[in-house]
Protein backbone atom coordinates (compact mmCIF):
# COMPACT_ATOMS: atom_id res chain seq x y z
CA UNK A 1 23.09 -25.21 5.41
CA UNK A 2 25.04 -25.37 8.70
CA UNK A 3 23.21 -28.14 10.89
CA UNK A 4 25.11 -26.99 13.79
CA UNK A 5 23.65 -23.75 14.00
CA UNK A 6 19.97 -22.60 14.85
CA UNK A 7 18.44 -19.52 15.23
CA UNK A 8 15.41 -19.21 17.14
CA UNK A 9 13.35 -16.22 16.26
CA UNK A 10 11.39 -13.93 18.21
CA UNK A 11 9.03 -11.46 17.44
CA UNK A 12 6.27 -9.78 20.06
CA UNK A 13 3.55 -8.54 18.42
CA UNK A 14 0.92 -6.09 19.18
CA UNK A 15 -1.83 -5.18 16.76
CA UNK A 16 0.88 -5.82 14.05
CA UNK A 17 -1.44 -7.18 11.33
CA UNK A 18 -0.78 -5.26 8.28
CA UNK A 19 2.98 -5.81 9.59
CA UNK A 20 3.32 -9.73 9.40
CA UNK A 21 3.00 -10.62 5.48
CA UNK A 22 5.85 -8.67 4.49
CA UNK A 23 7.66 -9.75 7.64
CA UNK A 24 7.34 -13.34 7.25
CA UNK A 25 8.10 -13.17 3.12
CA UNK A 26 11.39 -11.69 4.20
CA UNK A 27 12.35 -14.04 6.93
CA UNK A 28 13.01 -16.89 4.13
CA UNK A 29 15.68 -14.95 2.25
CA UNK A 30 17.06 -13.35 5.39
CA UNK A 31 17.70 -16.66 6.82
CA UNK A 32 18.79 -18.30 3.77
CA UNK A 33 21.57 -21.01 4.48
CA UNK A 34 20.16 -20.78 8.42
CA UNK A 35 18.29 -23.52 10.37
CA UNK A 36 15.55 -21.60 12.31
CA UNK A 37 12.30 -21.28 13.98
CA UNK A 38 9.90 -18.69 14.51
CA UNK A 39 8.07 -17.82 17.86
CA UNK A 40 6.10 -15.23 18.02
CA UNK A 41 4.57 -13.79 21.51
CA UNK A 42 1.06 -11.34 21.10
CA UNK A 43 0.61 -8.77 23.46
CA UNK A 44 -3.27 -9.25 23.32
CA UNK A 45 -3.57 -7.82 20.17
CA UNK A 46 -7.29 -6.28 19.43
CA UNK A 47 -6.68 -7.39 15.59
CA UNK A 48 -5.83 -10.70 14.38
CA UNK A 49 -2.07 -10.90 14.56
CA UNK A 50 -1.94 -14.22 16.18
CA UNK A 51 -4.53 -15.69 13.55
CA UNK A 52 -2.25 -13.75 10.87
CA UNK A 53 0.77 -15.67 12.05
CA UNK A 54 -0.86 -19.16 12.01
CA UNK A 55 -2.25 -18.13 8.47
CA UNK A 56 0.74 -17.17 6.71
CA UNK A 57 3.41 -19.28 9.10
CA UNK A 58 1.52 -22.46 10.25
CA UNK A 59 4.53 -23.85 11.59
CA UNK A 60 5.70 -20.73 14.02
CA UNK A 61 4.60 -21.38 17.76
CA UNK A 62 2.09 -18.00 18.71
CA UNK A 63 2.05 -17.51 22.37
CA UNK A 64 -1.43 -15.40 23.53
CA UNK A 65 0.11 -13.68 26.49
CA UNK A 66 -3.47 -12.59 27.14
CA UNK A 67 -2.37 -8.75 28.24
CA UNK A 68 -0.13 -5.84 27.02
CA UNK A 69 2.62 -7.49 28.65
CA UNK A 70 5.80 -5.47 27.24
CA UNK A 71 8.45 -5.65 24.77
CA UNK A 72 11.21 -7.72 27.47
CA UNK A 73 8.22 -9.91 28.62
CA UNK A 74 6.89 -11.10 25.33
CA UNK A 75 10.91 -11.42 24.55
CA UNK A 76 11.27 -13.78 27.13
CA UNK A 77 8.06 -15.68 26.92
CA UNK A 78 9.30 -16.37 23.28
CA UNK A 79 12.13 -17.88 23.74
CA UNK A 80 10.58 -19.49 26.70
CA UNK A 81 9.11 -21.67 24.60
CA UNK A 82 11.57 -21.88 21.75
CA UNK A 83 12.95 -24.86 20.33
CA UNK A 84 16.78 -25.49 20.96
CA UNK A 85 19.03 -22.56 19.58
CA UNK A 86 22.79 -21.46 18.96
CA UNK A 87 21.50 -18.07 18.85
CA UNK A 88 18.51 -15.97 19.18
CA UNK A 89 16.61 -13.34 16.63
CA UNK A 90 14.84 -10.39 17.97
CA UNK A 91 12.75 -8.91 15.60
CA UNK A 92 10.37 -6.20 15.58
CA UNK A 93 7.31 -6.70 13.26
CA UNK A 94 8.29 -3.51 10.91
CA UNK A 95 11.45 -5.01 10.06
CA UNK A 96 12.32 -6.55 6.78
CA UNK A 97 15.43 -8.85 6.51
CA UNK A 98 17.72 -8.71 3.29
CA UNK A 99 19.14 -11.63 1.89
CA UNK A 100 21.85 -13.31 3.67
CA UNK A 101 21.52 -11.03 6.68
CA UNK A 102 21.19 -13.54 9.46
CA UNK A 103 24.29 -15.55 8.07
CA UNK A 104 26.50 -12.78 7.98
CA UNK A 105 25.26 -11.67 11.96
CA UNK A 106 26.27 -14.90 12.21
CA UNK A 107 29.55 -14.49 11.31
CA UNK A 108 30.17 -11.65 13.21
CA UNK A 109 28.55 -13.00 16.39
CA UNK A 110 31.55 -15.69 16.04
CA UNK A 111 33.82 -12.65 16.40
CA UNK A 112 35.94 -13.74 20.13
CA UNK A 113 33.91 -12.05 22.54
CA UNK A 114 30.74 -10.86 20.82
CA UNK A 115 27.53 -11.20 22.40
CA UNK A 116 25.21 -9.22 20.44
CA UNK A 117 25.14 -8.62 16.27
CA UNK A 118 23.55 -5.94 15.09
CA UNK A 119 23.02 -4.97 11.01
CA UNK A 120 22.58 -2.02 9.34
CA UNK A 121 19.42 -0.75 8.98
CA UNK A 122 17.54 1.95 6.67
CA UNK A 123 13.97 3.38 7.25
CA UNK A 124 11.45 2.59 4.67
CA UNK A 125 12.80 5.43 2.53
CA UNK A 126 16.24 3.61 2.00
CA UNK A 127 17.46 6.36 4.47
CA UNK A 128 20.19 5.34 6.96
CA UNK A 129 18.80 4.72 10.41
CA UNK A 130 21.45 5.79 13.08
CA UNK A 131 21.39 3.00 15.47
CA UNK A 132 24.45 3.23 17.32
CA UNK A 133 24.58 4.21 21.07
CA UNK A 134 27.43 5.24 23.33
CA UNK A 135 26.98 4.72 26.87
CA UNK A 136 24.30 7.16 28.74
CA UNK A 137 26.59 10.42 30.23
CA UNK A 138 25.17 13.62 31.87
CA UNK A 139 27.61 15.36 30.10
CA UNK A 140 26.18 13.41 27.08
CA UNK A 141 22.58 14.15 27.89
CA UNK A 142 23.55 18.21 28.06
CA UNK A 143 25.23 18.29 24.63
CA UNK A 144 22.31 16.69 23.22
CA UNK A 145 20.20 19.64 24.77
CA UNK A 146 22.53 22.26 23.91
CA UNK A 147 23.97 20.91 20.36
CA UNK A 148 20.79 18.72 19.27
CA UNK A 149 21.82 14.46 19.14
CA UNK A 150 22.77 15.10 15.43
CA UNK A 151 25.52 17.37 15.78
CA UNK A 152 26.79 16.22 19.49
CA UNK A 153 26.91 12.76 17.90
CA UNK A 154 29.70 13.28 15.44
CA UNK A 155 32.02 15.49 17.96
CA UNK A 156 34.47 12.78 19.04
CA UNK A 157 32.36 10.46 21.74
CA UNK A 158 30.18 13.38 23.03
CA UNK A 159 27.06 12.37 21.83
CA UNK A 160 25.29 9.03 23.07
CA UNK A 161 23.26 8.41 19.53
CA UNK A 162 26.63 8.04 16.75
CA UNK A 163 25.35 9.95 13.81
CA UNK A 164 28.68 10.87 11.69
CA UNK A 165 27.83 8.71 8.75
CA UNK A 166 31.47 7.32 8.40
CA UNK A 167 30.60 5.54 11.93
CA UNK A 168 28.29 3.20 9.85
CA UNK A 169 30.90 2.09 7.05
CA UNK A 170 33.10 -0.67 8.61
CA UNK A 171 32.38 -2.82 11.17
CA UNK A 172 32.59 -1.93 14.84
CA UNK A 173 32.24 -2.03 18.90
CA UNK A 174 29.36 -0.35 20.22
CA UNK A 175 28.13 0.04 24.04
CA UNK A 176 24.67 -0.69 22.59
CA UNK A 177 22.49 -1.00 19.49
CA UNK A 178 18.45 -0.28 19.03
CA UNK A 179 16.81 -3.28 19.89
CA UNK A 180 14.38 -4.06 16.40
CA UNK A 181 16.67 -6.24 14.91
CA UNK A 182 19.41 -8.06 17.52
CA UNK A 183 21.35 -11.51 16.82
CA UNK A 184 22.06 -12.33 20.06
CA UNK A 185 24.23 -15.96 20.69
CA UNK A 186 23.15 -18.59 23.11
CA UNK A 187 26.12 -18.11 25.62
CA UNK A 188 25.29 -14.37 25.90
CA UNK A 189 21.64 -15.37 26.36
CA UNK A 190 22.27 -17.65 29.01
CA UNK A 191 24.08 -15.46 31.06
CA UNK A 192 22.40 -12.34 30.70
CA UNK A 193 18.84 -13.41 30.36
CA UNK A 194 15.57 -12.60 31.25
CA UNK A 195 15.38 -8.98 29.62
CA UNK A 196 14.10 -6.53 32.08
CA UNK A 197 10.48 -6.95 31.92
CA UNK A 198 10.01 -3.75 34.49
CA UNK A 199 11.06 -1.42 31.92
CA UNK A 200 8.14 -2.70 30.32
CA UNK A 201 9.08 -0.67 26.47
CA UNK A 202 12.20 1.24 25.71
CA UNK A 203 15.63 1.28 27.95
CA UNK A 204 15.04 -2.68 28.09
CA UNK A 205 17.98 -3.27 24.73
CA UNK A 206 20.30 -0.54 26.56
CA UNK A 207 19.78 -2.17 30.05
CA UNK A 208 20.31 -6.23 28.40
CA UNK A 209 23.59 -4.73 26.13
CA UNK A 210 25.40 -3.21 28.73
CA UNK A 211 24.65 -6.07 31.88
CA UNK A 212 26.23 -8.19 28.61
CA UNK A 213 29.29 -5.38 27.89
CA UNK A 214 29.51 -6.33 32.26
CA UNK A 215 29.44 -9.87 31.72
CA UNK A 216 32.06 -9.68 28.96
CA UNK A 217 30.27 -9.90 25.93
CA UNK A 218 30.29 -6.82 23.00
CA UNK A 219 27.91 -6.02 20.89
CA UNK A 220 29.29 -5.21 16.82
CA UNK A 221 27.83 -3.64 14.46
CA UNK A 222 28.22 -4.84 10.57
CA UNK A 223 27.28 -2.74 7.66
CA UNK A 224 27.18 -6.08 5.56
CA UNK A 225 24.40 -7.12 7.43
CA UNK A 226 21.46 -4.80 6.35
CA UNK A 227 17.93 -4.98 7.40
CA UNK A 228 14.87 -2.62 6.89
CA UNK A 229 13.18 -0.78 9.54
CA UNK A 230 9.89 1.11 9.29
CA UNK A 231 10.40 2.27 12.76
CA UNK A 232 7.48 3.53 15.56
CA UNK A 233 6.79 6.61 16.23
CA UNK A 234 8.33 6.95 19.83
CA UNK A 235 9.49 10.83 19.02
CA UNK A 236 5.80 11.61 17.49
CA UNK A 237 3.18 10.56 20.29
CA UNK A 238 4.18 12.33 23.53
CA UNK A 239 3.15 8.99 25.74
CA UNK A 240 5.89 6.90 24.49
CA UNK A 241 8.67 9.90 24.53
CA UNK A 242 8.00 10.48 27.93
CA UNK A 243 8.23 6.73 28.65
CA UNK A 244 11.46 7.06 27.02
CA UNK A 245 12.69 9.81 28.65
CA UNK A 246 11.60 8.34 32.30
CA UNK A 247 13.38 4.85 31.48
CA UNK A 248 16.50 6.44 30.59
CA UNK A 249 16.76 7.98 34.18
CA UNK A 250 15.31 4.60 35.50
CA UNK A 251 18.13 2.72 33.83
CA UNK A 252 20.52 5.48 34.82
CA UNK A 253 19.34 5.18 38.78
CA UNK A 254 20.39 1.43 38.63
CA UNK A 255 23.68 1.63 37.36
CA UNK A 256 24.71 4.13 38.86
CA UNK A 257 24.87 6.38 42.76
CA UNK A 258 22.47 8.90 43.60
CA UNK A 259 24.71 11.76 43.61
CA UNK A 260 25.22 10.90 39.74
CA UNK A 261 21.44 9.95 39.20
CA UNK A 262 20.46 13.00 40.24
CA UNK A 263 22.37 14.83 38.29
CA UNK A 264 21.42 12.91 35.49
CA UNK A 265 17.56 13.62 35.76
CA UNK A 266 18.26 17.08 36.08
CA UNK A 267 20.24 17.13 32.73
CA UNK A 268 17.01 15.38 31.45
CA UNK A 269 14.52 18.19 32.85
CA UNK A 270 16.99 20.43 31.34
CA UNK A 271 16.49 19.29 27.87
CA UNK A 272 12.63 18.52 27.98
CA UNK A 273 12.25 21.83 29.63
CA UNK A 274 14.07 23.97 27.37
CA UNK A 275 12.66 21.78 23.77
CA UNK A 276 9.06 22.28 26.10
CA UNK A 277 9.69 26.19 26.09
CA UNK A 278 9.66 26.05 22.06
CA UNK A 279 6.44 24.24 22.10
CA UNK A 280 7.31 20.65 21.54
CA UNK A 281 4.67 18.39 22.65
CA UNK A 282 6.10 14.99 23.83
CA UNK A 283 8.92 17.54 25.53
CA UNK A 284 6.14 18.90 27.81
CA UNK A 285 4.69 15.22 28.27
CA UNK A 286 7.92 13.99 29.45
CA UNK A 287 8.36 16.93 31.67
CA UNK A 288 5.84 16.06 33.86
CA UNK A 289 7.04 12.64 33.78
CA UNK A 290 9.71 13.79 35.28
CA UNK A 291 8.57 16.22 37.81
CA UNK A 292 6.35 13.52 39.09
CA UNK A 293 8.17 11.56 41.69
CA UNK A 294 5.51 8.55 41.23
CA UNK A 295 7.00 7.84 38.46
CA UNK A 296 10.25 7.48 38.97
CA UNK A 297 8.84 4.74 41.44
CA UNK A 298 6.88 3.16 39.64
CA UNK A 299 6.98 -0.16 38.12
CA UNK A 300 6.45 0.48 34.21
CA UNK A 301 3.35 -0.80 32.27
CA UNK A 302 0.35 -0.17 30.03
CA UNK A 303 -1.03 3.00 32.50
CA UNK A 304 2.44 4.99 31.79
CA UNK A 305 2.11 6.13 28.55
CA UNK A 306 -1.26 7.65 29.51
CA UNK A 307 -1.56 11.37 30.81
């Protein structure tokens, strides 16, 4: 074991019960060789998943954050009130680790001028999970409504989700990863942290990736890292897509000037207006979303995903 290296990880829970056994069992093997320490913040969970965590890890600190606070603020409250750490785990509750894959993210987050590790990961199936992102585009949002995000993403760089297959073989750069499972080291942490807790769930991994791509640090991808991820179901319920959808233009806004913004949104109603006109559910939710100018303004939380 490598004294000089700890991993602090973080999970942020919410109603997650039937989640944390197989979790926690995989967290030994995952981290073998690894000194590390679990946190674990609960999002005022209305099962036990705090008492679940004391049960089966009696040593993990549980923060109560006593609300639905968000993905970025349980994030931050957990390693708040983490123990010293060369590097930090986020985990979402669906994933499993496999062996050895927290040693080998840390061998790639050694890599000069890597910030963020990120594994492979396959659903619960054994079916790759396509986790690489490119930059957000407007030119990149309109493929993906004309072409569909599986066939823009494996024409050249057009698409922002990479989905040719071959992408996922050999280790690589990558403007930013889905955030379930994200190694990320102490120097990027420091410089880039708190995650954005007004994004309050989804856009909050893009937005902390690319302020780190700003601040100099890359995030890589390694297929010998592997991980399992059961995954949500953010493209099922029509709350959460249209949370999604609104983020992206929120995230979009802040990066970039209102000329581009705006065309960006309206590449966004294009797509949720046109998937809408074939009867797609979460389409029409996030159409309104983005009709409504409220909220674009708003502040994200709990009352968002609600009609």
């Amino acid at each position: 074991m490598n004294s000089t290296e700890t991993v602090a990880v973080v999970v942020v829970t919410y109603n997650s019960q039937r989640l944390l056994a197989d979790l926690i069992q995989s967290l030994g093997p995952g981290l073998e060789g690894v000194n590390w320490h679990l946190t674990v913040a609960d999002n005022d969970s209305k099962d036990d998943s705090a008492g679940e965590i004391h049960r089966l890890k009696p040593d993990a600190t549980v923060i109560e954050m006593g609300r639905n606070a968000g993905y970025a603020a349980g994030i931050n409250a957990a390693v708040a009130k983490s123990g010293p750490f060369t590097a930090v785990l986020v985990l979402n509750p669906d994933v499993r680790l496999t062996p050895d894959c927290v040693r080998t993210l840390l061998d790639t987050l050694r890599e000069n001028g890597t910030g963020i590790a990120v594994p492979l990961l396959h659903d619960g199936d054994g079916r790759l999970i396509e986790t690489m992102r490119r930059e957000p585009a407007v030119r990149r949002v309109l493929a993906d409504a004309v072409l569909g995000a599986g066939r823009a993403g494996r024409i050249g760089t057009l698409g922002e989700m990479i989905t040719d297959p071959g992408q996922y073989r050999s280790e690589t750069v990558t403007a930013w990863a889905e955030g379930s499972t994200m190694l990320i080291s102490a120097d990027c942490w420091n410089a880039i942290a708190p995650w954005d807790e007004s994004f309050f769930l989804y856009s909050e991994e893009t937005d902390f990736a690319l302020r780190a791509r700003d601040a100099g640090f890359v995030t890589r991808f390694t297929p010998a890292a592997r991980a399992t991820h059961l995954e949500g179901d953010s493209k099922v319920s029509p709350g959460l897509w249209a949370l999604l959808t609104i983020n992206k233009v929120r995230l979009y806004r802040r990066r970039h000037h209102r000329l581009a913004a705006t065309a960006f949104w309206a590449a966004l109603l294009l797509r949720e207006t046109s998937r809408a006109a074939i009867g797609n559910v979460p389409s029409r939710r996030a159409v309104r979303f983005l009709l409504n100018p409220r909220r674009l303004r708003e502040t994200p939380g709990p009352h968002t995903v609600t009609a």
